[in-house]
Protein backbone atom coordinates (compact mmCIF):
# COMPACT_ATOMS: atom_id res chain seq x y z
CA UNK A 1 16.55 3.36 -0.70
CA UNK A 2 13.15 2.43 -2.20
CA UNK A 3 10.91 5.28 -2.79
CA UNK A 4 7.06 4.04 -1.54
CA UNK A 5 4.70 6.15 -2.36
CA UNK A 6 1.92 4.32 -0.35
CA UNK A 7 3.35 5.16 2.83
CA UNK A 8 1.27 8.57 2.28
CA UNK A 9 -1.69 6.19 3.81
CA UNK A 10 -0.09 5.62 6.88
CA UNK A 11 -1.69 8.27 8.22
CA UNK A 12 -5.11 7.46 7.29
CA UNK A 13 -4.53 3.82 9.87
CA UNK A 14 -4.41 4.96 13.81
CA UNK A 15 -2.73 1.90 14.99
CA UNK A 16 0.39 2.02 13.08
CA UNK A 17 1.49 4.79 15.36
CA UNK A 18 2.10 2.80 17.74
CA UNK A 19 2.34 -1.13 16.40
CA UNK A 20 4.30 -3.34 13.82
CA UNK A 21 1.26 -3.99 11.80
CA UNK A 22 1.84 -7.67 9.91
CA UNK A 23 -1.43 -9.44 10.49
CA UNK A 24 -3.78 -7.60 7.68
CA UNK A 25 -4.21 -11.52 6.51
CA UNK A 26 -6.09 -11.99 9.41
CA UNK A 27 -7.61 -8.14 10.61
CA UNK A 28 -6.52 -5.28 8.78
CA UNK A 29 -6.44 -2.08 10.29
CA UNK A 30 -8.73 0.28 11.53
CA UNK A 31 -9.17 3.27 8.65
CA UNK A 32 -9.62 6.57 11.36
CA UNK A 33 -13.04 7.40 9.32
CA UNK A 34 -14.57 4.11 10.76
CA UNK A 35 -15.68 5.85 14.43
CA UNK A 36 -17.17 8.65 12.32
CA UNK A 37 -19.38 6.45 9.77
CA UNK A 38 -20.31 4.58 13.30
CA UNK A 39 -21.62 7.38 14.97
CA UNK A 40 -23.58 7.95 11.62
CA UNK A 41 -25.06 5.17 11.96
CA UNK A 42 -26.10 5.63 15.49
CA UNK A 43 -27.18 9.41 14.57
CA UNK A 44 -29.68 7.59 11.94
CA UNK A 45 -30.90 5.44 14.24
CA UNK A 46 -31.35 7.89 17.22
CA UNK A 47 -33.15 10.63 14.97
CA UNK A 48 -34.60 8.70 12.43
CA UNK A 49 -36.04 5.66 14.19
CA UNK A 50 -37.63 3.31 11.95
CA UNK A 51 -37.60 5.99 9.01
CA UNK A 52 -33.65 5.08 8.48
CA UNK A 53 -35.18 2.17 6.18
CA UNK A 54 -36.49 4.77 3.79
CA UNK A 55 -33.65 6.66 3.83
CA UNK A 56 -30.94 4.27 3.24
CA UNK A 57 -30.60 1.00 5.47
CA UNK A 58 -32.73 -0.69 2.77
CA UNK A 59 -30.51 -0.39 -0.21
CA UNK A 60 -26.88 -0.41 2.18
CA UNK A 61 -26.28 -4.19 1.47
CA UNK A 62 -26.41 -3.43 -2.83
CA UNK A 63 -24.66 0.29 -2.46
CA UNK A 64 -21.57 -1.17 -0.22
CA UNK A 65 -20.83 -3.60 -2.47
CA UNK A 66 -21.08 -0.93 -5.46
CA UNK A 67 -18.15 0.92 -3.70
CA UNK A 68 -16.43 -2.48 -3.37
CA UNK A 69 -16.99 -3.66 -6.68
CA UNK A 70 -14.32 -2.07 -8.37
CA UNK A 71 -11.82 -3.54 -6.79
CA UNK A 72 -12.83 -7.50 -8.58
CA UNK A 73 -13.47 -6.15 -11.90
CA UNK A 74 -17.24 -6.07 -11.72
CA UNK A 75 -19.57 -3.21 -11.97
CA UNK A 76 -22.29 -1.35 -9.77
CA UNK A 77 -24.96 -3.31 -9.02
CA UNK A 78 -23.17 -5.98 -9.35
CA UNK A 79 -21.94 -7.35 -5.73
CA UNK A 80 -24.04 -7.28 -2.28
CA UNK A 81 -23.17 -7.90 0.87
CA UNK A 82 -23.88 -10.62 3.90
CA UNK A 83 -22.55 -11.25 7.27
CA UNK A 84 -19.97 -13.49 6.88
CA UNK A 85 -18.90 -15.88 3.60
CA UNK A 86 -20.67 -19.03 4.93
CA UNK A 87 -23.79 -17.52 4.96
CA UNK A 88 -22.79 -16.32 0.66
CA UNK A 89 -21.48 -19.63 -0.17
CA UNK A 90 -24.64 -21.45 1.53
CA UNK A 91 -26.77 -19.21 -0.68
CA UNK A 92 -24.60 -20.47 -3.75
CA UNK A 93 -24.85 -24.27 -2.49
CA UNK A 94 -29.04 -24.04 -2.14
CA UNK A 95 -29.45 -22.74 -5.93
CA UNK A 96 -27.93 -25.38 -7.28
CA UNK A 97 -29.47 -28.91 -8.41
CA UNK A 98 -27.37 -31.89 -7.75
CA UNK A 99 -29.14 -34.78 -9.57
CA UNK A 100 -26.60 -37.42 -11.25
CA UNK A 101 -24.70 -37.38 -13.08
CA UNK A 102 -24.09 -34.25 -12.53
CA UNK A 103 -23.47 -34.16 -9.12
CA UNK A 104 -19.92 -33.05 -8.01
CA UNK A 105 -18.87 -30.73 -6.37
CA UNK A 106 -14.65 -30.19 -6.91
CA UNK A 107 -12.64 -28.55 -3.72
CA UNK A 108 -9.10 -28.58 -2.73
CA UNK A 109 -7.50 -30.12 0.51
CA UNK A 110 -6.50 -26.86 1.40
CA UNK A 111 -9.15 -24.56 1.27
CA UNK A 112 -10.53 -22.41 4.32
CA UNK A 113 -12.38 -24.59 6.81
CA UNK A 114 -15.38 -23.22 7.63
CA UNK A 115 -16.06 -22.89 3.61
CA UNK A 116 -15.48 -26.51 3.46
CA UNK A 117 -17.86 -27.21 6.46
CA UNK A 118 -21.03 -25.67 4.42
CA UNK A 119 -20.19 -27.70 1.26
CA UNK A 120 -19.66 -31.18 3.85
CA UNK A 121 -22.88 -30.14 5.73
CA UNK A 122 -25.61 -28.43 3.30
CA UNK A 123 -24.08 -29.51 -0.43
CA UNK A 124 -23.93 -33.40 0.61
CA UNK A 125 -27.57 -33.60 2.18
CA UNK A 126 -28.77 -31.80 -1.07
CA UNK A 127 -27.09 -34.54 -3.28
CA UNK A 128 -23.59 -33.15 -3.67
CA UNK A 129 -20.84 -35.85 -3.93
CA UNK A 130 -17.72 -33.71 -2.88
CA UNK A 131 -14.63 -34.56 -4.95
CA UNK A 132 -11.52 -33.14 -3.10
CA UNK A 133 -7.98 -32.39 -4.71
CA UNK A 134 -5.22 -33.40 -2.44
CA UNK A 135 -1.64 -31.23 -2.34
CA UNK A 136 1.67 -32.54 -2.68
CA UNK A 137 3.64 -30.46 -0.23
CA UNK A 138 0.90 -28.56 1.69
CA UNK A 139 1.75 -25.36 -0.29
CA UNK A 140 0.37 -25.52 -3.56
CA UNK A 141 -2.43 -27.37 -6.00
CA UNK A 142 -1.53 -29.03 -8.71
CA UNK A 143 -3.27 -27.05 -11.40
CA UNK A 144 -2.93 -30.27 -14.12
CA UNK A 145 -4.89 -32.08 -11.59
CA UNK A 146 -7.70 -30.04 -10.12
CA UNK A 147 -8.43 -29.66 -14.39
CA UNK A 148 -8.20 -33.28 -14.94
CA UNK A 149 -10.70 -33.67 -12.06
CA UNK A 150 -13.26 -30.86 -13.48
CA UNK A 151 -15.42 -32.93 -16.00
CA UNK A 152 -19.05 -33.61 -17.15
CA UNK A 153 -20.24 -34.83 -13.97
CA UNK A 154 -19.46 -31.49 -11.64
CA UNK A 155 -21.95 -29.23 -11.09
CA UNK A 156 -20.29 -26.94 -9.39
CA UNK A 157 -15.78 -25.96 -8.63
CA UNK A 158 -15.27 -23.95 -5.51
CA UNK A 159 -11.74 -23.46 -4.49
CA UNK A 160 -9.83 -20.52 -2.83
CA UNK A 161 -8.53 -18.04 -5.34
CA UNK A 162 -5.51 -17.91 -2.67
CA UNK A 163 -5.01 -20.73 0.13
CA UNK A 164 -5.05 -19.35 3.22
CA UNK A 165 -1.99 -21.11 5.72
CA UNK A 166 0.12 -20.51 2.55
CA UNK A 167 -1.44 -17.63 0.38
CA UNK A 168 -0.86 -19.60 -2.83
CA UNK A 169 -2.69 -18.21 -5.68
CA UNK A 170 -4.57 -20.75 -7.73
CA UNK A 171 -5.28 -19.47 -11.98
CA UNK A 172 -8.95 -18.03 -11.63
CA UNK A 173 -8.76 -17.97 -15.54
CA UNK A 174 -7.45 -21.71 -16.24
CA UNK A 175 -10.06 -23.48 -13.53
CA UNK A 176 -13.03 -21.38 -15.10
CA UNK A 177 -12.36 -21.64 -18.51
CA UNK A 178 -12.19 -25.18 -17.85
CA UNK A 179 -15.46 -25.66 -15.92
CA UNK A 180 -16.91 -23.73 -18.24
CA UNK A 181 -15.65 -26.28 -21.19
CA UNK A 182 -17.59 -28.79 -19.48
CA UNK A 183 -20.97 -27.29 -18.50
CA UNK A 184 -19.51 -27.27 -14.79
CA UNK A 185 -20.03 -23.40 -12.48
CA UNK A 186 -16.95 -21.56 -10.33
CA UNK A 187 -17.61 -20.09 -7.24
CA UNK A 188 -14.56 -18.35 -5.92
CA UNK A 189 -13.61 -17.52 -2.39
CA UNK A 190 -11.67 -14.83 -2.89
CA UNK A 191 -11.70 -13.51 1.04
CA UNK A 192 -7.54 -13.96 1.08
CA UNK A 193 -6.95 -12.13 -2.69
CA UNK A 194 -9.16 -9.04 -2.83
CA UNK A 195 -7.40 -6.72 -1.50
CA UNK A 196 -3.68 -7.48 -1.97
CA UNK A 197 -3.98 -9.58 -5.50
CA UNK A 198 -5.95 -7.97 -8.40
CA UNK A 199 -9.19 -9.67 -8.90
CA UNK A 200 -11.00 -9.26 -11.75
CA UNK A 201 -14.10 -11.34 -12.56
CA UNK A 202 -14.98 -10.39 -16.18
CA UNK A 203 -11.54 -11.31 -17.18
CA UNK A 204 -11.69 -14.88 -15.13
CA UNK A 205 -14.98 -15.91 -16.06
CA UNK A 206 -16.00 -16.83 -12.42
CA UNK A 207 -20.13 -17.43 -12.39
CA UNK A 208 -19.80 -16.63 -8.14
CA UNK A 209 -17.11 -15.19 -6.53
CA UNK A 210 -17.11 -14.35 -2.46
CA UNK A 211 -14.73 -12.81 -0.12
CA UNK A 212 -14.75 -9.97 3.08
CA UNK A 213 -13.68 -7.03 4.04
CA UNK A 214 -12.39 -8.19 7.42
CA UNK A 215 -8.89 -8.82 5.93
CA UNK A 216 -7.11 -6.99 3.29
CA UNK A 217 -9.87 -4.79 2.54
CA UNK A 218 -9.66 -2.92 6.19
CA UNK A 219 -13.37 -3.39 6.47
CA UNK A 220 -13.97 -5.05 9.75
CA UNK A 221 -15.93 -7.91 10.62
CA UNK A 222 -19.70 -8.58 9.08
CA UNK A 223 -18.92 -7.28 5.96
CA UNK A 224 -18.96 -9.50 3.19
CA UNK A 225 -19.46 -9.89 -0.39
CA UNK A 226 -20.90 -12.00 -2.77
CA UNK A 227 -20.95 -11.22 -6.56
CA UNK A 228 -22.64 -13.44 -9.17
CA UNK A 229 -22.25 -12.66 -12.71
CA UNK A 230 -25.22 -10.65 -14.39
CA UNK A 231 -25.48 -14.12 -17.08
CA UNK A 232 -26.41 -16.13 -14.53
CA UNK A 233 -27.74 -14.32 -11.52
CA UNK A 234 -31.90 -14.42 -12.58
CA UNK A 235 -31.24 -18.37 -13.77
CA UNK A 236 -31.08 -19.53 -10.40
CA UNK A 237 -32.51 -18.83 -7.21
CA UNK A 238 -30.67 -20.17 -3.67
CA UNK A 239 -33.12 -21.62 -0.76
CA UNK A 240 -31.11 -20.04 1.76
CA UNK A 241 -33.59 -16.71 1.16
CA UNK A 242 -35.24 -13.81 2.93
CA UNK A 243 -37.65 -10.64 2.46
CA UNK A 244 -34.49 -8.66 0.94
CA UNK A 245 -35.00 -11.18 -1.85
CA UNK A 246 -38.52 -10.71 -2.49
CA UNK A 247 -40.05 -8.57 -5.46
CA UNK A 248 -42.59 -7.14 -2.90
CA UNK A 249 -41.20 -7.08 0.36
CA UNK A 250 -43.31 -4.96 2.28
CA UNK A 251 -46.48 -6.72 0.71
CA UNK A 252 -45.59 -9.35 3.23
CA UNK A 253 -46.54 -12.65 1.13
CA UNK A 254 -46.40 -15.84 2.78
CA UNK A 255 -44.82 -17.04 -0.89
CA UNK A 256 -42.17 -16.79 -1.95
CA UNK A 257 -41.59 -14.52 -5.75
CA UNK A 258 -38.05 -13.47 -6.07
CA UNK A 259 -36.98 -10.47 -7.49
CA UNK A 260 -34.48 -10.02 -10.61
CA UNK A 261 -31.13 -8.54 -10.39
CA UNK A 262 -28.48 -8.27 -6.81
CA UNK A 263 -31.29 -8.22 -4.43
CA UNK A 264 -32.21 -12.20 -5.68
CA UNK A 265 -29.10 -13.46 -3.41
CA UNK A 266 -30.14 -11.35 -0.12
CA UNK A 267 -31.60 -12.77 2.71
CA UNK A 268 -32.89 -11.55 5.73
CA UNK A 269 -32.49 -8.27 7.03
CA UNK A 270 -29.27 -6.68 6.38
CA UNK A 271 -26.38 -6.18 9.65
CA UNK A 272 -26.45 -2.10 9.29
CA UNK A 273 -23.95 -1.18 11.70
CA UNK A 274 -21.14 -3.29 10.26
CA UNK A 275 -21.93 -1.77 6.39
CA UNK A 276 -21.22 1.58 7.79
CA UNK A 277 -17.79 0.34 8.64
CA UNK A 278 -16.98 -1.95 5.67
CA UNK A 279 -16.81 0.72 2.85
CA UNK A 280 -14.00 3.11 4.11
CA UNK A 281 -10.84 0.51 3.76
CA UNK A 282 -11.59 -0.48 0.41
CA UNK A 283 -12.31 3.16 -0.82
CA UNK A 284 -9.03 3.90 0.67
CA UNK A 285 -7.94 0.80 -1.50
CA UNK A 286 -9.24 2.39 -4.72
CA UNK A 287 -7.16 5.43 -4.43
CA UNK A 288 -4.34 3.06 -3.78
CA UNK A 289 -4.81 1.77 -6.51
CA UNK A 290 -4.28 -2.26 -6.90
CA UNK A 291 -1.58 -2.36 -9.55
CA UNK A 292 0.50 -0.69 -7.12
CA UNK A 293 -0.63 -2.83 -3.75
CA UNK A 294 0.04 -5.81 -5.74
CA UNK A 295 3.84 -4.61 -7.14
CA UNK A 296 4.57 -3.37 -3.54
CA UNK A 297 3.54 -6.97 -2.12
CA UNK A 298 5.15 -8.51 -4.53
CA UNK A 299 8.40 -6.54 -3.85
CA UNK A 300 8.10 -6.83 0.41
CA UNK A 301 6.86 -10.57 0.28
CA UNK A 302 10.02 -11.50 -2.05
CA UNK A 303 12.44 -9.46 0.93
CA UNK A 304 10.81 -11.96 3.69
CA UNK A 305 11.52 -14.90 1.64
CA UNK A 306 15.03 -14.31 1.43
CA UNK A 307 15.64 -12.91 4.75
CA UNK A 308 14.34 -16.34 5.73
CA UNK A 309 16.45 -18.20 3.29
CA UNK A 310 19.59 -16.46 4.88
CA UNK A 311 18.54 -17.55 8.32
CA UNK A 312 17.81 -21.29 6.95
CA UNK A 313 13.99 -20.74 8.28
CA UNK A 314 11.23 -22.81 6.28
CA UNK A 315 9.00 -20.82 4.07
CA UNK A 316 5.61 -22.23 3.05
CA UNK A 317 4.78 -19.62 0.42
CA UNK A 318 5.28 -19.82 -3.49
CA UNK A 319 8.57 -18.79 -4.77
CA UNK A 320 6.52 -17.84 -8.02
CA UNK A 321 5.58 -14.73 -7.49
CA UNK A 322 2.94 -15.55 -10.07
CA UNK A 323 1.52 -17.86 -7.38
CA UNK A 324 2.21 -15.93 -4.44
CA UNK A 325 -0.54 -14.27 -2.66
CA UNK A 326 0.68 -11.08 0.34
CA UNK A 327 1.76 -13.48 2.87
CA UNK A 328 4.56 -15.66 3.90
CA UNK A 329 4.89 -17.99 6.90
CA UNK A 330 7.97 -18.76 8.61
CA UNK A 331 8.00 -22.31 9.98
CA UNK A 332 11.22 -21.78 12.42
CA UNK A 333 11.07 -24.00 15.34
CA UNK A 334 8.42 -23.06 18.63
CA UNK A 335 6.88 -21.47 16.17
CA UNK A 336 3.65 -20.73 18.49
CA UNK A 337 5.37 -19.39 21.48
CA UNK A 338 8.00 -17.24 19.05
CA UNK A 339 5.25 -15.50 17.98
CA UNK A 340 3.63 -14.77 21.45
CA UNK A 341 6.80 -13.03 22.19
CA UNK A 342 6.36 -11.11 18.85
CA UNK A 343 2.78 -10.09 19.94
CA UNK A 344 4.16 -9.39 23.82
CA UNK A 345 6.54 -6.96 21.88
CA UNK A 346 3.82 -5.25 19.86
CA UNK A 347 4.42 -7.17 16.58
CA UNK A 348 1.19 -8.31 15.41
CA UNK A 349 1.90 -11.29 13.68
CA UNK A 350 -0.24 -14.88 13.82
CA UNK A 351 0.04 -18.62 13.58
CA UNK A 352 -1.00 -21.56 11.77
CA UNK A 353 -0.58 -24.91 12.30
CA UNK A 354 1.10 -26.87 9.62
CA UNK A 355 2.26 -23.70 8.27
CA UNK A 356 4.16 -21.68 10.80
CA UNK A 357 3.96 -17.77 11.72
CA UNK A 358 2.29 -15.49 8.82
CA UNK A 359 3.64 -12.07 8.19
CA UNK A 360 1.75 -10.22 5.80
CA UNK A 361 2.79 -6.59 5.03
CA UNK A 362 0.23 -4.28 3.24
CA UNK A 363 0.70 -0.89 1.65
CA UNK A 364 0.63 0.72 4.75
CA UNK A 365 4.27 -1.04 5.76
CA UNK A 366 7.63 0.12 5.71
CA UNK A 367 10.66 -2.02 4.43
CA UNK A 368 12.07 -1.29 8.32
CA UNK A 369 9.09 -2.59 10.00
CA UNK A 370 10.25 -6.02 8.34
CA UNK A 371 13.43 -5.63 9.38
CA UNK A 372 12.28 -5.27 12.84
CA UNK A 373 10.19 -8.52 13.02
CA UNK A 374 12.74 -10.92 11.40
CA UNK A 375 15.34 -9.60 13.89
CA UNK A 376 12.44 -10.08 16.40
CA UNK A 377 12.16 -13.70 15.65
CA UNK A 378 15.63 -13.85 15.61
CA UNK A 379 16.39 -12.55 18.88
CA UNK A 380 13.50 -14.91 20.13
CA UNK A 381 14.84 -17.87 18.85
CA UNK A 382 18.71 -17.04 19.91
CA UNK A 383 18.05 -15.55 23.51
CA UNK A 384 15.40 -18.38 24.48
CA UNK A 385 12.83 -15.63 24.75
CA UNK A 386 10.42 -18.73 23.81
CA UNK A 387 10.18 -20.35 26.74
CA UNK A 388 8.40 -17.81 28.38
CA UNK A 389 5.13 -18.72 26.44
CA UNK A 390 6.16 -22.67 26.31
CA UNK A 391 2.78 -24.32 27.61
CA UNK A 392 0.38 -22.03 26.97
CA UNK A 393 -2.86 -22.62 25.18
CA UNK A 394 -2.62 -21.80 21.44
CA UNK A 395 -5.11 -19.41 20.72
CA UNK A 396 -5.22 -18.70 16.78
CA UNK A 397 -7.07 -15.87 15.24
């Protein structure tokens, strides 16, 4: 029997009383502090009114992502925080000149969507020519060619530290030092590795890195982070700004002058409510620690894979567990409606197209609760369990 000492943070994660917990890929759980830190927030509001500014609110967006800075390698001061990643990446886009020849922009066919959408929609109507690296087998990236593709003519290489339908982890350390060769800048969206893969910038190189606490981090949603290395951070300035950014914000100047350090990449007034949330998984995730999140995912992802092997169910995941991210996705047949009946049974699993259902312990999951799901699936699949869910309207999350 394995000995895991991170089931001592069961406890600290209200719904795994009650539920199979496999979908921190997509939400991770609820930390019990979280109700507490709300009704903080709404005790500062109700007695402080507009004084809560002064006493806090302003400085929340730099001081959460001090408390998540730790866990990518970067220091205090270092990482602040916006609503979601498009929003961070769009600030990244607008500080950047595009003028030929150096004008590309390199991403991957299989990075996350609705990253993709701000570099097709802002990055190309600021000059950006996109130049996208296609995958072989919908799993992976060729790492020989996204390098051969990174030369004196981009600008700017933003790819998923791990691809989301298959969590394959791309070498932060290769693709930087190899922009860097070449005059090129790496931002990283790291929303799918922080959190379950270490992450650490300084050792990488990367000039921007992004990424959320929704996930892995236990955060919730509107919480996210954006860190840009302390080298380049005063160089630039992004066009996607606000009075957060300014060196006199409460002089009210109809011009812009932007202020040096973290504050530079703000924008308009800070979401307070979900910063008083977003801190408490990833301190929990400190005292973790990541060497052992990473050895334990390592260890539970490896178990799925060959519990699928026996079965003869498709994995799309990395058998290198050098490449292997904290998820793996069985493609067995009615995928979709196999794992309705999983979430009917309280087995919170989800599903992508093209890849298949994700599972995706954490280090708050027993070795049984895997057990239960594959037998789950199994059952499903066996008893025609399916067909109960066979025509409903896929509804991914």
């Amino acid at each position: 029997m394995v000995t895991d000492p991170l089931l001592r943070f069961r406890g600290e994660f209200p719904i795994l009383e009650r539920t199979n917990y496999l979908v921190s890929n997509s939400l991770g759980a609820m930390p019990r502090t979280v109700p507490e830190r709300l009704a903080e927030y709404a005790r500062m509001w109700g007695e402080e009114g507009v004084r809560a500014w002064t006493r806090g609110w302003w400085e929340m967006p730099v001081e959460a992502g001090s408390v998540i800075a730790p866990l990518l390698g970067a220091d205090a001061g270092d990482v602040v925080m916006f609503p979601n990643v498009s929003i961070a990446q769009a600030a990244v886009v607008s500080a950047l000149d595009y003028s030929a020849p150096r004008d590309a922009i390199v991403t991957t066919a299989l990075d996350f969507p609705s990253v993709r959408y701000v570099y097709d929609a802002l990055a190309t109507r600021l000059g950006a020519r996109i130049v996208e690296v296609a995958s072989d087998d919908g799993v992976g990236i060729d790492h020989d060619r996204l390098i051969e593709a990174i030369d004196e003519r981009t600008r700017l290489v933003a790819v998923s530290h791990v691809l989301f339908r298959s969590a394959y982890v791309l070498d932060a350390e290769r693709i930087c030092r190899r922009a860097h060769e070449v005059g090129a800048l790496v931002a990283l969206d790291a929303f799918h590795s922080v959190g379950i893969v270490p992450v650490d910038v300084k050792r990488s190189g990367a000039d921007f890195l992004t990424g959320g606490v929704l996930k892995w981090l236990c955060g919730g949603p509107g919480g996210c982070f954006l860190y840009v290395s302390p080298e380049i951070r005063d160089r630039f300035a992004p066009a996607i700004t606000g009075w957060q950014a300014h060196a006199r914000p409460f002089a009210f100047e109809t011009e812009m002058d932007f202020t040096t350090g973290a504050f530079r990449w703000l924008n308009g007034t800070p979401v307070i409510p979900a910063l008083y949330a977003a801190v408490e998984g990833p301190r929990i995730l400190g005292e973790a620690g990541m060497a052992e999140v990473r050895a334990k995912s390592v260890r539970q992802t490896s178990r799925l894979i060959a519990m699928a092997d026996s079965r003869g169910y498709e994995v799309h995941a990395a058998r290198d567990v050098e490449r292997r991210g904290g998820t793996v996705a069985f493609n067995v047949p009615h995928g979709y409606e196999v794992a309705q009946a999983l979430l009917a049974q309280n087995i919170m699993v989800d599903y992508r197209p093209e890849a298949g259902i994700r599972i995706a312990p954490h280090f708050y999951t027993s070795d049984d609760e895997l057990e239960s799901a594959v037998a789950a699936i199994d059952e499903t699949l066996e008893t025609g369990a399916w067909r109960k869910f066979e025509g409903r309207a896929a509804v991914v999350t």
